[in-house]
PDB file of N, CA and C in Angstrom:
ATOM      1  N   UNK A   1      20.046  -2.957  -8.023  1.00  0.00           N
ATOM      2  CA  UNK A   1      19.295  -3.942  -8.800  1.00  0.00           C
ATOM      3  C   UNK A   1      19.860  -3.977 -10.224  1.00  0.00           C
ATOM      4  N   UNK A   2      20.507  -5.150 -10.597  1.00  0.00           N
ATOM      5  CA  UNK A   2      21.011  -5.278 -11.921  1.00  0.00           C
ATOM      6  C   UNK A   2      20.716  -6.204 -12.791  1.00  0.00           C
ATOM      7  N   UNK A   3      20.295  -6.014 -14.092  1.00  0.00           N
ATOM      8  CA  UNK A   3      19.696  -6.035 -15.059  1.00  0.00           C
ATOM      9  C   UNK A   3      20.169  -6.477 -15.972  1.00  0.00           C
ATOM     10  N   UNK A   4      20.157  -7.980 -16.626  1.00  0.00           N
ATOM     11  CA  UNK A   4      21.372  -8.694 -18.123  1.00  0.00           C
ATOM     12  C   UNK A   4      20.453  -7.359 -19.033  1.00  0.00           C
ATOM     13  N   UNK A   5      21.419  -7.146 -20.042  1.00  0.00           N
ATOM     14  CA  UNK A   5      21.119  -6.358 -21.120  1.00  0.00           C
ATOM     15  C   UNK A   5      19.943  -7.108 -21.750  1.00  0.00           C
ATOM     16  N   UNK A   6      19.976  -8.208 -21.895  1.00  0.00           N
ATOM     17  CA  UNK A   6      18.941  -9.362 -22.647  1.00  0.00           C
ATOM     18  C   UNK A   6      17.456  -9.376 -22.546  1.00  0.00           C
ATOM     19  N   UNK A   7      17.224  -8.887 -20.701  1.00  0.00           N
ATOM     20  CA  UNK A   7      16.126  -9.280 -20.161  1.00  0.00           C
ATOM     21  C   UNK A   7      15.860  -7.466 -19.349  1.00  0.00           C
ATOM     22  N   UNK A   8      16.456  -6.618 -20.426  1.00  0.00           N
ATOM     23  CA  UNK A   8      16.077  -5.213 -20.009  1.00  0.00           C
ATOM     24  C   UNK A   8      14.552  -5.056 -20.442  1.00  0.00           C
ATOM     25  N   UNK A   9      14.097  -5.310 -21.686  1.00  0.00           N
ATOM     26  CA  UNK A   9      12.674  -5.049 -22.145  1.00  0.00           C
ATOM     27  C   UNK A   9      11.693  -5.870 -21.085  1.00  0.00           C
ATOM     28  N   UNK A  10      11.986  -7.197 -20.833  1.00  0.00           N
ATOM     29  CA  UNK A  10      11.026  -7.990 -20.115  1.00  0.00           C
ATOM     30  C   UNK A  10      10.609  -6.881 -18.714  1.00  0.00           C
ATOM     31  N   UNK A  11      12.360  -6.257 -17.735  1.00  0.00           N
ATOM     32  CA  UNK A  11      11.568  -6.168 -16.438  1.00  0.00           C
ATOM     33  C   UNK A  11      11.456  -4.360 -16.922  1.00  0.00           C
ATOM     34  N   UNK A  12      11.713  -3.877 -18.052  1.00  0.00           N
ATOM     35  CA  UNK A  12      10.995  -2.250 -17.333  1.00  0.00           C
ATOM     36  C   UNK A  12      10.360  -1.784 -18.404  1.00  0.00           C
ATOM     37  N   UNK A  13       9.119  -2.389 -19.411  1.00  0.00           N
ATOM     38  CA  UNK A  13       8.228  -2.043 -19.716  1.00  0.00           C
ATOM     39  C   UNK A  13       6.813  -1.773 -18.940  1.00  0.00           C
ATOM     40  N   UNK A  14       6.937  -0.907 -18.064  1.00  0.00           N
ATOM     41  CA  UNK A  14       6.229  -0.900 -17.259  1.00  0.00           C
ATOM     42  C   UNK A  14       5.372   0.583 -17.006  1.00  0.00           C
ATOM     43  N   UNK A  15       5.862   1.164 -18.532  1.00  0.00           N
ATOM     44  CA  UNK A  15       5.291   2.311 -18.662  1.00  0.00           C
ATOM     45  C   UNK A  15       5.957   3.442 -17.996  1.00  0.00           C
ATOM     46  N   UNK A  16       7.121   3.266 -17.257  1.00  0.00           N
ATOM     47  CA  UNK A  16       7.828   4.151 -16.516  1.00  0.00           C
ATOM     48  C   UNK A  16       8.612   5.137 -17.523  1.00  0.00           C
ATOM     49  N   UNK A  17       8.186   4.834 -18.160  1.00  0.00           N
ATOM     50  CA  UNK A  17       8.951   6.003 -19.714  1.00  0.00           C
ATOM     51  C   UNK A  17       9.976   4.950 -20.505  1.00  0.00           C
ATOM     52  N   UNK A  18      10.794   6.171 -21.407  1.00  0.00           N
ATOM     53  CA  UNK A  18      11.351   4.759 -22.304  1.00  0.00           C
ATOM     54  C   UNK A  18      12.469   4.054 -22.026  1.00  0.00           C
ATOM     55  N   UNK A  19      12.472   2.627 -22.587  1.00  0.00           N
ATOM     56  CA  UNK A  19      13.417   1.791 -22.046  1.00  0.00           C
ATOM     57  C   UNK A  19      14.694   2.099 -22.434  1.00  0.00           C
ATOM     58  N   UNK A  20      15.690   2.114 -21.247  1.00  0.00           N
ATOM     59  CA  UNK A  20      17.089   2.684 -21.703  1.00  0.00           C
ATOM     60  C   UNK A  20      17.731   1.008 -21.746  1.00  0.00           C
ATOM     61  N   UNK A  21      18.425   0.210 -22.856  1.00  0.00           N
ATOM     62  CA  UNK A  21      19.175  -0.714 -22.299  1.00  0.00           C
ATOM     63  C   UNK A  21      20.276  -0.580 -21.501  1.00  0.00           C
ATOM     64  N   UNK A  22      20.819  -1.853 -21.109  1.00  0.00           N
ATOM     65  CA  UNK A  22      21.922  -1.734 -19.602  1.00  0.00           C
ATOM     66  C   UNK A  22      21.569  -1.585 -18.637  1.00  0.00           C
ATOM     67  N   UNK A  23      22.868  -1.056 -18.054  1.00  0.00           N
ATOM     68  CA  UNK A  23      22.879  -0.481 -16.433  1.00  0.00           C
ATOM     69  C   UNK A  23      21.746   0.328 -16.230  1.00  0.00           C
ATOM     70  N   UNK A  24      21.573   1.236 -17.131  1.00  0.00           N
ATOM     71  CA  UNK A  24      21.446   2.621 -16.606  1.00  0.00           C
ATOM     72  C   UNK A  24      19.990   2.224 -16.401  1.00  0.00           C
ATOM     73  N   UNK A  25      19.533   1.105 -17.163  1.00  0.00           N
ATOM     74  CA  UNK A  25      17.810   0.631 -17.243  1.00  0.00           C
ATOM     75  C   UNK A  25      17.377   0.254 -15.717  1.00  0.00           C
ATOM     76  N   UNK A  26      18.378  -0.386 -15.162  1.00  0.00           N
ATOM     77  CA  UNK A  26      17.889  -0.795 -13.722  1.00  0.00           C
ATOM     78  C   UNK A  26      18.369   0.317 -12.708  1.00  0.00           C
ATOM     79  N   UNK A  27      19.179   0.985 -13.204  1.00  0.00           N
ATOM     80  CA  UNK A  27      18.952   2.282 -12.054  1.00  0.00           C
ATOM     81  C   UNK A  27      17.914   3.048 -12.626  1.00  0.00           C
ATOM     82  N   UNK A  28      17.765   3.404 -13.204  1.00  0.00           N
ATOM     83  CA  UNK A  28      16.162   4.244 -13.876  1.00  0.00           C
ATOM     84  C   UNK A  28      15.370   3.471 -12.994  1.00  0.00           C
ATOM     85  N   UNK A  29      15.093   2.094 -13.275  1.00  0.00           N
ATOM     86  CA  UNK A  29      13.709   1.132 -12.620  1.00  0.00           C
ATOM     87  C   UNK A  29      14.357   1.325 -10.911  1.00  0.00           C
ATOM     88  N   UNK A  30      15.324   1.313 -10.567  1.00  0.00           N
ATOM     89  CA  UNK A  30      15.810   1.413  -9.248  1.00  0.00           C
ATOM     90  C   UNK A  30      15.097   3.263  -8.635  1.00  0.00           C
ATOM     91  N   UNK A  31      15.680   3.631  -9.342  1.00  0.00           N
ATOM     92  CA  UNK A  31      15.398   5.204  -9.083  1.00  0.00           C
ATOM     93  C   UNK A  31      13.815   5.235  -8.875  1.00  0.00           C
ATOM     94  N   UNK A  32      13.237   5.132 -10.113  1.00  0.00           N
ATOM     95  CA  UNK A  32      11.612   5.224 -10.346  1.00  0.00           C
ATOM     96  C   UNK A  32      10.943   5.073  -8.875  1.00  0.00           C
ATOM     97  N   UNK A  33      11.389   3.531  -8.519  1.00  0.00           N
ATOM     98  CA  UNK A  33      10.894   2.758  -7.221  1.00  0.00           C
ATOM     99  C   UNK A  33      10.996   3.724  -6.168  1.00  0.00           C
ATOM    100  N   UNK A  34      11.993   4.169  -6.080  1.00  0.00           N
ATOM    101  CA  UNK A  34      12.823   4.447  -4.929  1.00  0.00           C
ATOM    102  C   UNK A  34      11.564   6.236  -4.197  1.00  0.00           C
ATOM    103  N   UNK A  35      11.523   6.505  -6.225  1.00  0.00           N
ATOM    104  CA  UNK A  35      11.063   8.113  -6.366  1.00  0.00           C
ATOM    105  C   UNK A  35       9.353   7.421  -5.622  1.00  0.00           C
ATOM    106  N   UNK A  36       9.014   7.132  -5.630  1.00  0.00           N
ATOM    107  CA  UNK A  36       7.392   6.502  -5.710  1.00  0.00           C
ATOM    108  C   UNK A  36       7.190   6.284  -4.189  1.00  0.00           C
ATOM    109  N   UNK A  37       7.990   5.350  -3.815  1.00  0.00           N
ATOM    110  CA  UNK A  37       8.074   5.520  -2.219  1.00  0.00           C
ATOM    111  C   UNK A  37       8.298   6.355  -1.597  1.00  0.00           C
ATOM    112  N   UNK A  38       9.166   7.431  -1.780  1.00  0.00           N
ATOM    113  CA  UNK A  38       9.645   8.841  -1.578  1.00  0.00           C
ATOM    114  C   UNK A  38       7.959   9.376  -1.379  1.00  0.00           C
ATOM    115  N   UNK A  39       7.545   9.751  -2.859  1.00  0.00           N
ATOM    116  CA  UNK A  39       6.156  10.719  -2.865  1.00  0.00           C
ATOM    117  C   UNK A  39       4.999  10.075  -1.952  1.00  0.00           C
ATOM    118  N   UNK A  40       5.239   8.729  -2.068  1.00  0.00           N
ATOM    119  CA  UNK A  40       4.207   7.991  -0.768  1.00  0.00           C
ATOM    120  C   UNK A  40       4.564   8.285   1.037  1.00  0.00           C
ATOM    121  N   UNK A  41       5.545   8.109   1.141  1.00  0.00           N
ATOM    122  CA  UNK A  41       6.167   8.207   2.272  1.00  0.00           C
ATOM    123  C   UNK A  41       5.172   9.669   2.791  1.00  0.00           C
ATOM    124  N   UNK A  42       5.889  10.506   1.792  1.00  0.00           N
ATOM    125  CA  UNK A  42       5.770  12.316   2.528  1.00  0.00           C
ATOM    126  C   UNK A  42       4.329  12.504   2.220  1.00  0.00           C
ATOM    127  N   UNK A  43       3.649  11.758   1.043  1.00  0.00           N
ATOM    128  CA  UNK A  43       2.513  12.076   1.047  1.00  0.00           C
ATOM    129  C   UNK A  43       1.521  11.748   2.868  1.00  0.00           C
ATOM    130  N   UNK A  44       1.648  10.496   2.821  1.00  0.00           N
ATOM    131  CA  UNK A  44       1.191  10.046   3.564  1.00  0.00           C
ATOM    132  C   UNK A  44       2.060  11.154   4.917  1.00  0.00           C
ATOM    133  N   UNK A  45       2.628  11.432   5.364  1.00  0.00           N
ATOM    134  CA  UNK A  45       3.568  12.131   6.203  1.00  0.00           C
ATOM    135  C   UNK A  45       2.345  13.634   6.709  1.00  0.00           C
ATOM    136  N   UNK A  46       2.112  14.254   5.229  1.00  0.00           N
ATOM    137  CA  UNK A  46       1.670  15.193   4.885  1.00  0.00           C
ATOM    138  C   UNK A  46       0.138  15.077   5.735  1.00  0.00           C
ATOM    139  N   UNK A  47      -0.376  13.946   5.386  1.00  0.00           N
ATOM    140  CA  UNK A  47      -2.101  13.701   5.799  1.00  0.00           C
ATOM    141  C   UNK A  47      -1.895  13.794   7.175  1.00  0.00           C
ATOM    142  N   UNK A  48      -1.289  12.960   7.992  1.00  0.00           N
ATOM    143  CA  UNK A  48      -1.065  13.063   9.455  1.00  0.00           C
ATOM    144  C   UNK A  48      -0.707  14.362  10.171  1.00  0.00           C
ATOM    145  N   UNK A  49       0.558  14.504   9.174  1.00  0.00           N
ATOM    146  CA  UNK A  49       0.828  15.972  10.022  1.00  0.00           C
ATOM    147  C   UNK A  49      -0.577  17.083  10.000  1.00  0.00           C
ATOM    148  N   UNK A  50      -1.012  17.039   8.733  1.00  0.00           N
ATOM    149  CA  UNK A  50      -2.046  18.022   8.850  1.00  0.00           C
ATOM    150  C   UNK A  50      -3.485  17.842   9.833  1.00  0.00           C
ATOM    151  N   UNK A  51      -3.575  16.135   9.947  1.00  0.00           N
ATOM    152  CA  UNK A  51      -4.278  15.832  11.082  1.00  0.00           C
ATOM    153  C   UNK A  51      -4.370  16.159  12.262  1.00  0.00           C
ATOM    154  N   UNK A  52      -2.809  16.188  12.875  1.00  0.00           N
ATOM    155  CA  UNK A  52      -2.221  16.561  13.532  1.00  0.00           C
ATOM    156  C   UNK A  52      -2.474  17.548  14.223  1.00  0.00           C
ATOM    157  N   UNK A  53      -1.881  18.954  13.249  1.00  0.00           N
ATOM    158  CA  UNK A  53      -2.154  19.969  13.482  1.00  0.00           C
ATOM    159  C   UNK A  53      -3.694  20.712  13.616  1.00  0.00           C
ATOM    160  N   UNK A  54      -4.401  20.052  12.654  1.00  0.00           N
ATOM    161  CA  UNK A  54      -5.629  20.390  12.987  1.00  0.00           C
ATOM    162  C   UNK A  54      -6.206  20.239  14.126  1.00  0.00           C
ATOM    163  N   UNK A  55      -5.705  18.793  14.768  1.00  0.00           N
ATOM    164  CA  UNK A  55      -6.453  18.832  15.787  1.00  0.00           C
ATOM    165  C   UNK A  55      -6.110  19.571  17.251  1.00  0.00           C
ATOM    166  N   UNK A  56      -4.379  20.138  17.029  1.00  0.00           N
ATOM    167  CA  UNK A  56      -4.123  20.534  18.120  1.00  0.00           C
ATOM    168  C   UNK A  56      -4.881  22.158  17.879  1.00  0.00           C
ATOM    169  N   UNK A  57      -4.895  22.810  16.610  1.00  0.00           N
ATOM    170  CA  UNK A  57      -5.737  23.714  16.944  1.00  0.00           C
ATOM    171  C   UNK A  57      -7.255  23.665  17.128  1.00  0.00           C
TER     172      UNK A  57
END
């Protein structure tokens, strides 16, 4: 996901920490995303499995 230097403030003020201009701004906002789905994924991963297991014991 790439990012004009121009229109770095518009897409990653989004509270994700501070704005880096450039590239590196939309891999940060790329990364962030990426990290968030990650902790959702396994979170959610986590509830089942433990469902899971609970119920087989």
């Amino acid at each position: 996901m790439f990012v004009p230097f121009s229109s770095a403030l518009d897409y990653f003020d989004f509270g994700l920490g501070t704005c880096i201009y450039g590239a590196f701004g939309g891999w940060l906002f790329f990364l962030s995303l990426f990290t968030k789905v990650i902790q959702v994924v396994f979170c959610r991963l986590g509830h089942f499995s433990a469902l899971w297991l609970g119920y087989e014991a």
